[in-house]
C-alpha atoms as a PDB file:
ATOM      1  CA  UNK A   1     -27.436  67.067 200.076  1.00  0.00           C
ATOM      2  CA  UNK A   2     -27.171  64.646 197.438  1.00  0.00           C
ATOM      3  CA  UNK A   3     -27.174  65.542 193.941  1.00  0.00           C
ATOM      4  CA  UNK A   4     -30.783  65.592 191.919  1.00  0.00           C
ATOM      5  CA  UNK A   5     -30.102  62.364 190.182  1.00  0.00           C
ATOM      6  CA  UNK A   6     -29.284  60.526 192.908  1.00  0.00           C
ATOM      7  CA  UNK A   7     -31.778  61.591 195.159  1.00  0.00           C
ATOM      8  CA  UNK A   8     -33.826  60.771 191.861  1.00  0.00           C
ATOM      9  CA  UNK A   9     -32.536  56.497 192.011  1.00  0.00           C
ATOM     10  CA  UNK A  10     -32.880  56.746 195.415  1.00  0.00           C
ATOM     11  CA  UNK A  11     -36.478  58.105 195.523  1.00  0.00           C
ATOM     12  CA  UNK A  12     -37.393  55.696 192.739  1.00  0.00           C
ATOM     13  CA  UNK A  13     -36.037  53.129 194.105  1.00  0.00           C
ATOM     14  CA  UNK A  14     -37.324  53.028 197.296  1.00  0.00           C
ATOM     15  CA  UNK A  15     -41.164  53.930 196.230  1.00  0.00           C
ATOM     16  CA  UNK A  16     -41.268  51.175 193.383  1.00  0.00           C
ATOM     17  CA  UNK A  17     -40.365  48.714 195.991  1.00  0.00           C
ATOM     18  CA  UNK A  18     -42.863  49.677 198.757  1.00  0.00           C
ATOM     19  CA  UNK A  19     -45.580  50.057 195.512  1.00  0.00           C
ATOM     20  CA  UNK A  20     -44.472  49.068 192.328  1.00  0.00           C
ATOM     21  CA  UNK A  21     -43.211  50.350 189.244  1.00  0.00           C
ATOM     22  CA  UNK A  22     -46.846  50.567 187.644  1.00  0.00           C
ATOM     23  CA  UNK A  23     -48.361  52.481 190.430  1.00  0.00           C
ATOM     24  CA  UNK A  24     -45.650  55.014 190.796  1.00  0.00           C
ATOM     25  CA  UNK A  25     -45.786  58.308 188.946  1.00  0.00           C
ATOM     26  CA  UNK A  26     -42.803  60.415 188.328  1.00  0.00           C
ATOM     27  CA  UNK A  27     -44.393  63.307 189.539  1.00  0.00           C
ATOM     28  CA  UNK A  28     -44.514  61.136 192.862  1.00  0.00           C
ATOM     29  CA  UNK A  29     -40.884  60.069 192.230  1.00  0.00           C
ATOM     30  CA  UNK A  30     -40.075  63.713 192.226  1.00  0.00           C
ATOM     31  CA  UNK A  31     -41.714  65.085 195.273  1.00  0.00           C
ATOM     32  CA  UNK A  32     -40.458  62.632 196.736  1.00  0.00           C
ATOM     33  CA  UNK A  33     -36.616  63.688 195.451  1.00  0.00           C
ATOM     34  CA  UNK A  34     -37.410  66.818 196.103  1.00  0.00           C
ATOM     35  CA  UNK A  35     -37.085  68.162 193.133  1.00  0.00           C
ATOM     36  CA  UNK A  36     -39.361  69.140 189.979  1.00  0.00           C
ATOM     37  CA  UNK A  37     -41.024  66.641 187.872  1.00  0.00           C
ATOM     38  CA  UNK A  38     -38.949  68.920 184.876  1.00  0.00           C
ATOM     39  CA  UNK A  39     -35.698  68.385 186.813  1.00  0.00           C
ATOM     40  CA  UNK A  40     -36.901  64.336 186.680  1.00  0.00           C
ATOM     41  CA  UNK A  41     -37.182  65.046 183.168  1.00  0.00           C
ATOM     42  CA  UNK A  42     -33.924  66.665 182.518  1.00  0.00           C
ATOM     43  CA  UNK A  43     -31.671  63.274 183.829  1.00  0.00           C
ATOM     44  CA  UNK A  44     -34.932  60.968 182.241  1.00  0.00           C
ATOM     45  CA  UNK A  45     -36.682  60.453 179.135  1.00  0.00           C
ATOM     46  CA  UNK A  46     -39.344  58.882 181.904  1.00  0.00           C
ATOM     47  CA  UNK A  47     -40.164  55.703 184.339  1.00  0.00           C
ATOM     48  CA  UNK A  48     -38.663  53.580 181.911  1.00  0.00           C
ATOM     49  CA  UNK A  49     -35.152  54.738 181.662  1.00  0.00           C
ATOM     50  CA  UNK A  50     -34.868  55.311 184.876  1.00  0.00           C
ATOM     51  CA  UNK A  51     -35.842  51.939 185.690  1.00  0.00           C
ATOM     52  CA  UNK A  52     -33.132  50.346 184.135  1.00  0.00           C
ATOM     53  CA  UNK A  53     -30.783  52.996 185.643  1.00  0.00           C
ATOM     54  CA  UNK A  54     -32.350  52.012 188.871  1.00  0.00           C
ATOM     55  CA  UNK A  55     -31.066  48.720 187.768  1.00  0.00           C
ATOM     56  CA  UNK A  56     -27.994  49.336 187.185  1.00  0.00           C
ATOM     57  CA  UNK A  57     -26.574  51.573 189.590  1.00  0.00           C
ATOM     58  CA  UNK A  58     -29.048  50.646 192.659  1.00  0.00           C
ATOM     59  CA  UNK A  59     -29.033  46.815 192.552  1.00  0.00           C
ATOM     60  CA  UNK A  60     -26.343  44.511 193.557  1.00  0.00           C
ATOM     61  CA  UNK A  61     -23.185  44.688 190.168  1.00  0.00           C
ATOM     62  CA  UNK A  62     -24.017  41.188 188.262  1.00  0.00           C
ATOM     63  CA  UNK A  63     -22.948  42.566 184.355  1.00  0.00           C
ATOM     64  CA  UNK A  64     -19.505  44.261 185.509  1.00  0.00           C
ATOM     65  CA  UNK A  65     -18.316  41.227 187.128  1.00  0.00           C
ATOM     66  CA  UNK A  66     -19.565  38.448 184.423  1.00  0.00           C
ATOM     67  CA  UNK A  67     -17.917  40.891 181.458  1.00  0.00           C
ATOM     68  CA  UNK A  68     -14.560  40.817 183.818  1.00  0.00           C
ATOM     69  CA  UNK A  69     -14.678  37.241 184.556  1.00  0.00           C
ATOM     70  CA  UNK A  70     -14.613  36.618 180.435  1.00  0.00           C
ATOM     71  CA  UNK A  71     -11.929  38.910 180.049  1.00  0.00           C
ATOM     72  CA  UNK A  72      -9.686  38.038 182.936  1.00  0.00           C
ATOM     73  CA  UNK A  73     -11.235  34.553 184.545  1.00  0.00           C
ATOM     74  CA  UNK A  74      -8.162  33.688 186.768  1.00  0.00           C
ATOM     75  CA  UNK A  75      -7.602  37.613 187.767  1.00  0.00           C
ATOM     76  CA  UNK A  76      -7.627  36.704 191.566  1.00  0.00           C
ATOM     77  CA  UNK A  77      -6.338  33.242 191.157  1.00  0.00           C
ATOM     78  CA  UNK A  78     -10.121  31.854 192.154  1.00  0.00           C
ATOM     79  CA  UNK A  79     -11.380  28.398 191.111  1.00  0.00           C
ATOM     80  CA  UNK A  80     -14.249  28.531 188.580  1.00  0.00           C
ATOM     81  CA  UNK A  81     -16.113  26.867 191.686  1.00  0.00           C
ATOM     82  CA  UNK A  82     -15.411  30.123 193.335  1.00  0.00           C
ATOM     83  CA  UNK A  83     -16.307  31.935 190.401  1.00  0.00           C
ATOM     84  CA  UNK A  84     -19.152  30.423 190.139  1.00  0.00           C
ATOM     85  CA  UNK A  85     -20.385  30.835 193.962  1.00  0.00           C
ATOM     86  CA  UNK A  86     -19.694  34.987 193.613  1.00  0.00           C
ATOM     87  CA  UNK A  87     -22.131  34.980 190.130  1.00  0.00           C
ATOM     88  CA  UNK A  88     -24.408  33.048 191.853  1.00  0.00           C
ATOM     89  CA  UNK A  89     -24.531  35.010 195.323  1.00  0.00           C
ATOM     90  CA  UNK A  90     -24.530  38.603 193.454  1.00  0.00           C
ATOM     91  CA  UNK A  91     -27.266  37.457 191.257  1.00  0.00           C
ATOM     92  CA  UNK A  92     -29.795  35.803 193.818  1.00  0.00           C
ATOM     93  CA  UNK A  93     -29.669  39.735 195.286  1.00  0.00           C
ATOM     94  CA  UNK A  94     -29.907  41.008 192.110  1.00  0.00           C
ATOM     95  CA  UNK A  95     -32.952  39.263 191.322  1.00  0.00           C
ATOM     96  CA  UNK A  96     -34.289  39.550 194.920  1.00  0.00           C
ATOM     97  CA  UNK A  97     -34.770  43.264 194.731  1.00  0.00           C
ATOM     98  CA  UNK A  98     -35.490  43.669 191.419  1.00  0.00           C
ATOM     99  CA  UNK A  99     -38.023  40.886 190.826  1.00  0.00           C
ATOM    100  CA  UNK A 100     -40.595  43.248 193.104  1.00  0.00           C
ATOM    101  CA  UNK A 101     -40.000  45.913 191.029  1.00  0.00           C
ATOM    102  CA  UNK A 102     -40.277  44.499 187.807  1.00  0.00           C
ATOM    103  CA  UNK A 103     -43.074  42.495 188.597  1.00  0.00           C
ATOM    104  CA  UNK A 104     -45.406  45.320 188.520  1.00  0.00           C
ATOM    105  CA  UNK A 105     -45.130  46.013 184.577  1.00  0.00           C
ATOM    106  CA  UNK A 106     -46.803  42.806 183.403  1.00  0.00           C
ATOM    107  CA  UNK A 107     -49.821  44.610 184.860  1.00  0.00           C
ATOM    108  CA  UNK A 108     -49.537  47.183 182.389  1.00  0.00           C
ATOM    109  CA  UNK A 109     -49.197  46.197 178.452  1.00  0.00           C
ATOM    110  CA  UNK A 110     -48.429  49.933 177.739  1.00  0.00           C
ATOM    111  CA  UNK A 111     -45.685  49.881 180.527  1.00  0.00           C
ATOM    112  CA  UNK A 112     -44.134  46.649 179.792  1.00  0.00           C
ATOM    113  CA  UNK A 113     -44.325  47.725 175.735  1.00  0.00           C
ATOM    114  CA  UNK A 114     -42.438  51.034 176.025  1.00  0.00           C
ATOM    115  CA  UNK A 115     -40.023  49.313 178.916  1.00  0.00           C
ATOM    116  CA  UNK A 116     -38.975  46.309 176.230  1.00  0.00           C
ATOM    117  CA  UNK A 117     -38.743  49.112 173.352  1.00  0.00           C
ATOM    118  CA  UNK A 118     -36.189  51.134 176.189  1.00  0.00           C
ATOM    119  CA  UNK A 119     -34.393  48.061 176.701  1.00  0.00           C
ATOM    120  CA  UNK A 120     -33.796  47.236 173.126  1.00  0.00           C
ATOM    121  CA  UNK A 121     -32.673  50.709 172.498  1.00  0.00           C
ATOM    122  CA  UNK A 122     -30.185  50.262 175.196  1.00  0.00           C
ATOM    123  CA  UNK A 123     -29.147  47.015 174.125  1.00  0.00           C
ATOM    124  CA  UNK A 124     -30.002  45.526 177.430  1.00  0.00           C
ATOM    125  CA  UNK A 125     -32.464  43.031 179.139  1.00  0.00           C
ATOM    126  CA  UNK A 126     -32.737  39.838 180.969  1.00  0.00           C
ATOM    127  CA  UNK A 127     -30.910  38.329 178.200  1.00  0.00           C
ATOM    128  CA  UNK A 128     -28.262  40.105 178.714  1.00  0.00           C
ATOM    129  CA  UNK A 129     -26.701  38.315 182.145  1.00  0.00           C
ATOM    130  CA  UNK A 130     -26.932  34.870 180.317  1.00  0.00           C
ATOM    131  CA  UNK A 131     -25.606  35.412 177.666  1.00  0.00           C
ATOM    132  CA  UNK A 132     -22.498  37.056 179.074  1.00  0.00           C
ATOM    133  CA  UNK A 133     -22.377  33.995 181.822  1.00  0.00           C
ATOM    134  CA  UNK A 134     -22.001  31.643 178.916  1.00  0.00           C
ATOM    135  CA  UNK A 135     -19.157  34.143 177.891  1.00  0.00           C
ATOM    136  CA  UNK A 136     -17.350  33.737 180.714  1.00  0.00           C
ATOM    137  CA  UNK A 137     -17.891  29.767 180.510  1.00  0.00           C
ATOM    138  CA  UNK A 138     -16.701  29.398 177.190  1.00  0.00           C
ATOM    139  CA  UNK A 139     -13.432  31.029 178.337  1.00  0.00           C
ATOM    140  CA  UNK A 140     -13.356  28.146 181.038  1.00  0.00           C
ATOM    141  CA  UNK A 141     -14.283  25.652 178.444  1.00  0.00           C
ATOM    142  CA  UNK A 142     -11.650  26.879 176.129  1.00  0.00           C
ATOM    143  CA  UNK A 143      -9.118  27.336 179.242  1.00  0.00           C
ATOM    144  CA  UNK A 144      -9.691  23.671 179.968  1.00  0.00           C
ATOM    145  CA  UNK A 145     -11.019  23.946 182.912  1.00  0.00           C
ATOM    146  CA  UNK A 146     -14.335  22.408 182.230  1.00  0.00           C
ATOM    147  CA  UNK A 147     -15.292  19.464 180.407  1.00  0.00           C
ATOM    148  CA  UNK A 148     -14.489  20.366 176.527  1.00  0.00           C
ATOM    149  CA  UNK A 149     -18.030  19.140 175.455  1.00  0.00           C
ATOM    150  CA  UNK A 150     -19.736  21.531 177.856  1.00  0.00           C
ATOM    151  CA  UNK A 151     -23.053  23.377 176.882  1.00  0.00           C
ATOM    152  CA  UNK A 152     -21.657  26.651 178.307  1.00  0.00           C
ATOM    153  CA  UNK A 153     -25.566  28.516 177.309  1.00  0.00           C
ATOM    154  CA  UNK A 154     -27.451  25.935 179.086  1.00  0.00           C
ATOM    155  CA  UNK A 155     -25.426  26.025 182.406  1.00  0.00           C
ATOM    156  CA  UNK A 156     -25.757  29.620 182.126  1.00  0.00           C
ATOM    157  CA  UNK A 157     -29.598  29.638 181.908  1.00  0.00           C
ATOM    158  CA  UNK A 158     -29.984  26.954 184.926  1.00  0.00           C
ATOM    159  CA  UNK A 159     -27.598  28.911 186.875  1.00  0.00           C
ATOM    160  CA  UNK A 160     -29.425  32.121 186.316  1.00  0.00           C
ATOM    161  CA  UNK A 161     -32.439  30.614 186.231  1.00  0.00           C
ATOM    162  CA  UNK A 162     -32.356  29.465 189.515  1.00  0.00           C
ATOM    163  CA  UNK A 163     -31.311  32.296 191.192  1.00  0.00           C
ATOM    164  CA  UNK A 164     -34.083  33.950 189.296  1.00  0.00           C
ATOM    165  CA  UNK A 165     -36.745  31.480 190.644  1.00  0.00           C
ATOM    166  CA  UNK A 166     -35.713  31.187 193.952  1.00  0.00           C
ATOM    167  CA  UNK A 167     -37.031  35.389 193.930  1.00  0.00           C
ATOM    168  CA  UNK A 168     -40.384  34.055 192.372  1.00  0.00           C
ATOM    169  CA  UNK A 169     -40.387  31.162 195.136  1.00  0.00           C
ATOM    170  CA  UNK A 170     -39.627  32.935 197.792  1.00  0.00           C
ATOM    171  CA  UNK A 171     -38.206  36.437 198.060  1.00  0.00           C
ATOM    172  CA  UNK A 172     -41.360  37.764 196.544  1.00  0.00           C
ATOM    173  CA  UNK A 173     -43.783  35.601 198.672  1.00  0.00           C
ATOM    174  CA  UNK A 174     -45.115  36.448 201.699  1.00  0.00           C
ATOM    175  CA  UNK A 175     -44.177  34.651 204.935  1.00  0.00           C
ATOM    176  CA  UNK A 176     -42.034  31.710 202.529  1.00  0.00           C
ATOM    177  CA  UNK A 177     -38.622  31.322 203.760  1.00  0.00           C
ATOM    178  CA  UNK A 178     -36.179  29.652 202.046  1.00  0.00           C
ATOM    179  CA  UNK A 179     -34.263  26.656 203.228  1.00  0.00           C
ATOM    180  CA  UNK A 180     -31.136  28.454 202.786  1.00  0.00           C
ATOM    181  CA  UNK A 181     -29.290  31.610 203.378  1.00  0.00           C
ATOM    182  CA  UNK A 182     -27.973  33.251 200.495  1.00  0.00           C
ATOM    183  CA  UNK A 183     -24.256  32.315 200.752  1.00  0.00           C
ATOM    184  CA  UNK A 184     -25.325  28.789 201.323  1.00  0.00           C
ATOM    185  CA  UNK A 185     -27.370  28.587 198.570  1.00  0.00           C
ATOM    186  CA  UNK A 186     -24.539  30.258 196.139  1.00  0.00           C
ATOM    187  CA  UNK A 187     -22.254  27.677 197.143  1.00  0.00           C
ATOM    188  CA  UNK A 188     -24.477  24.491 196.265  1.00  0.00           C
ATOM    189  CA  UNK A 189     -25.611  26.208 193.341  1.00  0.00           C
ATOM    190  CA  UNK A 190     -22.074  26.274 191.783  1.00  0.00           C
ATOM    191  CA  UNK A 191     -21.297  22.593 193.119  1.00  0.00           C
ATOM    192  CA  UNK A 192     -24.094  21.487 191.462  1.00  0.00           C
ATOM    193  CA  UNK A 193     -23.690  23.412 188.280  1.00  0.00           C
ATOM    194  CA  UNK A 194     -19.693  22.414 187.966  1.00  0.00           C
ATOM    195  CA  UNK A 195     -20.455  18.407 189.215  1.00  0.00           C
ATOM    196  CA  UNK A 196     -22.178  18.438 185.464  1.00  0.00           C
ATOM    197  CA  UNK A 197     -20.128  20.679 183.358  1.00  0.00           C
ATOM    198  CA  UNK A 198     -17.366  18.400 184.701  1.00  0.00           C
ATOM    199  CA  UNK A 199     -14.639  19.608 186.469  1.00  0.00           C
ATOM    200  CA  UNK A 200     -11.189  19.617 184.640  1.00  0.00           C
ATOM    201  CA  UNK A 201      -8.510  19.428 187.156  1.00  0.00           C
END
């Protein structure tokens, strides 16, 4: 059997997609880890650090690979087209499953009030992906391998923002299906996206 904390993700996980992250209680979350709602309490100060643990270690990696791509760009030899593709593939998943989730705590002022205050203790939030995309583009920029004038932030936002929307659009709709796979999708993304930050060589 899996340790309590992970059958604590796992159990959170799964209920706050089939209801919501609103509608879920941790004593439901517990029961349903099979544990106590103290042993909950023991790994969680409550729903809202656990949801951005859920975040973190249930959803597809997006942070981990934008902080390594600023460090260490050209790591695996890619092109920043192929960079690009991989940031935008990982984070149209990423915002796939958690936009369900999430969506749920604009229903509840309270909720949404003590999840921000979390997330600004934690120094985290939806900020957080752009601005360390426009990291890693600045290292481009400054590696010459996009066009020196480049606005690094706002090719970060559309490219996130995209991916983003296409979960409002479609992922989160019932019985809309989008015109593209996910791979396909990645890939036109970061044409697009690179055709105006100007590729440099």
């Amino acid at each position: 059997m899996k340790p309590a904390r992970e059958r604590i993700l796992d159990a959170a996980h799964e209920l706050w997609l089939d209801v919501g992250l609103a509608r879920t209680t941790t004593k439901e979350i517990a029961k349903a880890a099979g544990c106590s709602e103290a042993a909950l309490y023991k790994y969680y100060a409550g729903k809202e650090e656990l949801f951005t643990a859920v975040l973190h270690e249930r959803l597809p990696k997006l942070r981990p690979l934008l902080d390594g791509l600023a460090a260490a760009p050209d790591a695996d030899d890619r092109s920043v087209e192929q960079n690009l593709t991989e940031i935008a593939r990982r984070a149209t998943l990423f915002y796939a499953e958690s936009f369900p989730i999430a969506a749920s705590l604009y229903a509840e002022t309270k909720l949404k009030a003590r999840h921000d205050a979390t997330m600004r203790r934690q120094g985290t939030g939806p900020h957080v992906p752009i601005e360390a995309l426009d990291a890693y583009l600045r290292v481009e920029r400054d590696a010459g391998r996009i066009r020196p004038d480049a606005d690094t932030f706002a090719a970060a936002s559309l490219l996130l923002g995209a991916c983003a929307q296409r979960a409002f659009a479609y992922d989160a709709t019932v019985g809309a299906r989008p015109p593209q796979d996910v791979d396909t999708f990645a890939a036109a993304l970061a044409r697009t996206l690179l055709a105006g930050l100007g590729r440099a060589g």
